[in-house]
Protein backbone atom coordinates (compact mmCIF):
# COMPACT_ATOMS: atom_id res chain seq x y z
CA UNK A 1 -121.49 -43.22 13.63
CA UNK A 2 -118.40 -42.04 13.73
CA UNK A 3 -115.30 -42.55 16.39
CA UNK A 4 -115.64 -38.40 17.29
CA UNK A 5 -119.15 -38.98 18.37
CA UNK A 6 -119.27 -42.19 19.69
CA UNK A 7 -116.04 -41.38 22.27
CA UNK A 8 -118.39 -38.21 23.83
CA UNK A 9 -121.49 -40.81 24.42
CA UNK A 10 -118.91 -43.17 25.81
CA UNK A 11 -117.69 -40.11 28.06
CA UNK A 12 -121.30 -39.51 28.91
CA UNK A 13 -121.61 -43.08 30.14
CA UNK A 14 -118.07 -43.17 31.81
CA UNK A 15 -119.49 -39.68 34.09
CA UNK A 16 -122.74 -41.49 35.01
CA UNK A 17 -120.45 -44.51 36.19
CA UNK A 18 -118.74 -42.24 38.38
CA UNK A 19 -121.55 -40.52 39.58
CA UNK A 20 -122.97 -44.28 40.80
CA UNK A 21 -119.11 -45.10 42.35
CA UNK A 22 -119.61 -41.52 44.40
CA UNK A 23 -122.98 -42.28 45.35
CA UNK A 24 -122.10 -45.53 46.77
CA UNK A 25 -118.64 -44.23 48.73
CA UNK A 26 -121.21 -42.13 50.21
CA UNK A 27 -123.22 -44.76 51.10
CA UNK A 28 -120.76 -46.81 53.04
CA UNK A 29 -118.62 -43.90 54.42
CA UNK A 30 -120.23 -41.94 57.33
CA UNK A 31 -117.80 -39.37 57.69
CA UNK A 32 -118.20 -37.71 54.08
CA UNK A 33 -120.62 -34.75 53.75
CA UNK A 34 -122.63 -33.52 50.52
CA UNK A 35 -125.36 -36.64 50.87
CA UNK A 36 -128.23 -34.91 50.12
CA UNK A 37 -126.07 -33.48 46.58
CA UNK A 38 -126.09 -37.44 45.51
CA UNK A 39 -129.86 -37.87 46.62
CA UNK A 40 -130.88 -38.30 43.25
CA UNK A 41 -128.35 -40.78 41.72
CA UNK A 42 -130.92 -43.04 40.78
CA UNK A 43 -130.93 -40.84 37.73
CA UNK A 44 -126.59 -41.64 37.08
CA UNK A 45 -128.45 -45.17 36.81
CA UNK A 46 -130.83 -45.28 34.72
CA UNK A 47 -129.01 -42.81 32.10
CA UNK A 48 -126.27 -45.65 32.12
CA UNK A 49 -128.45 -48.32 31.50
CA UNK A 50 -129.73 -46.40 28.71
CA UNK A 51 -126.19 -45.37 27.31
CA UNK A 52 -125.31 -49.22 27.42
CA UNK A 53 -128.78 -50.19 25.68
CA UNK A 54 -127.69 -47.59 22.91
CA UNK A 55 -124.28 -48.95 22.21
CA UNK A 56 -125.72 -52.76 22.78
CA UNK A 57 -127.95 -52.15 20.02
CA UNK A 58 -125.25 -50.14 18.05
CA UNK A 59 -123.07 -53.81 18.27
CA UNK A 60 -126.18 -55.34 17.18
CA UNK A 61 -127.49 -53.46 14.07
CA UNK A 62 -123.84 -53.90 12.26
CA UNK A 63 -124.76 -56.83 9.17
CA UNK A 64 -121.34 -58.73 10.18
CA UNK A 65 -122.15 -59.67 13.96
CA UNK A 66 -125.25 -61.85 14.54
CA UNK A 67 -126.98 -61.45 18.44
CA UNK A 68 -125.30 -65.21 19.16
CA UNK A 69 -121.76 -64.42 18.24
CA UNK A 70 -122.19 -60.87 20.44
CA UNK A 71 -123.52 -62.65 23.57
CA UNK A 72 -120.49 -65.22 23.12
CA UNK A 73 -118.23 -62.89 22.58
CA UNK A 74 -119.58 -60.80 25.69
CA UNK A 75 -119.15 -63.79 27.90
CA UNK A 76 -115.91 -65.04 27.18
CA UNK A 77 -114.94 -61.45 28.04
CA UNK A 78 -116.17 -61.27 31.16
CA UNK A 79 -116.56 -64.61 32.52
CA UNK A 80 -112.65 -64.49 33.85
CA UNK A 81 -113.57 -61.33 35.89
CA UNK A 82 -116.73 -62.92 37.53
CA UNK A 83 -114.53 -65.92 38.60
CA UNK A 84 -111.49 -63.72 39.39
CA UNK A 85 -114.10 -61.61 41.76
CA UNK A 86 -115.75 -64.43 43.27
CA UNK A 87 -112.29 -66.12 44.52
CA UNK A 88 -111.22 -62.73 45.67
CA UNK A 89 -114.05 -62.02 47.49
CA UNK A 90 -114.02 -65.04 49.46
CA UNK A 91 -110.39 -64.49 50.38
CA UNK A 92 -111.30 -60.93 51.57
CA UNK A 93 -114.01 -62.00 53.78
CA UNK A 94 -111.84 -64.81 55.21
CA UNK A 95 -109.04 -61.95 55.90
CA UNK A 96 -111.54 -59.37 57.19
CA UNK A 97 -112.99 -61.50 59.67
CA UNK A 98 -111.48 -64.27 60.17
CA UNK A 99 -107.92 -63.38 60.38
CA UNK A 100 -106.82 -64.70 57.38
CA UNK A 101 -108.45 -68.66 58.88
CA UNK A 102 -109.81 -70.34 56.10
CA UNK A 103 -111.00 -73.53 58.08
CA UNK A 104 -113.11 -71.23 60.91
CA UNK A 105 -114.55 -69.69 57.82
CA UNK A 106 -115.82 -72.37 56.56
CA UNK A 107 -117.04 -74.42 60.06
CA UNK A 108 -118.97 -70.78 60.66
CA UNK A 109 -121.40 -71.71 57.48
């Protein structure tokens, strides 16, 4: 496939991303009108798990990648994000409700 075509399905999947954000800044702001226009979202979701299914099996049908050296490669990628997030989020909830104190954090369980 070439790089023309495959940058509009990555466009495709880049607008239902979007759509998902929107729908869930709607969700957890109650001042913001327009929620029955995002009622049907679920759709933004399952067109971007099918998008990503595509271009998964895209990666996986070229001869010089095998499934094992994908799903290495895939983790190794995003494994310092997951850890990044995880410290971060701890740090925001400690700063959001506890006032920055770690130790009252962690005596609340």
């Amino acid at each position: 496939m070439n790089s023309e075509k495959r940058n509009g399905l990555i466009g495709m999947r880049v607008i239902a991303t979007l759509g998902i954000a929107l729908y869930h800044f709607e969700l957890s702001s109650p001042f913001v009108e327009g929620k029955q226009i995002m009622s049907t979202a679920y759709l933004f979701v399952e067109f971007f798990l099918v998008m990503s299914v595509f271009f998964m099996e895209m990666t996986l049908s070229r001869k010089e990648k095998t499934s094992h050296r994908v799903i290495v490669g895939r983790f190794i990628r995003i494994w310092p994000a997951y850890i990044m997030g995880l410290i971060l989020l701890q740090v925001m909830y400690a700063i959001k409700w506890f006032s920055g104190n770690y130790i009252a954090w962690l005596k609340d369980g």
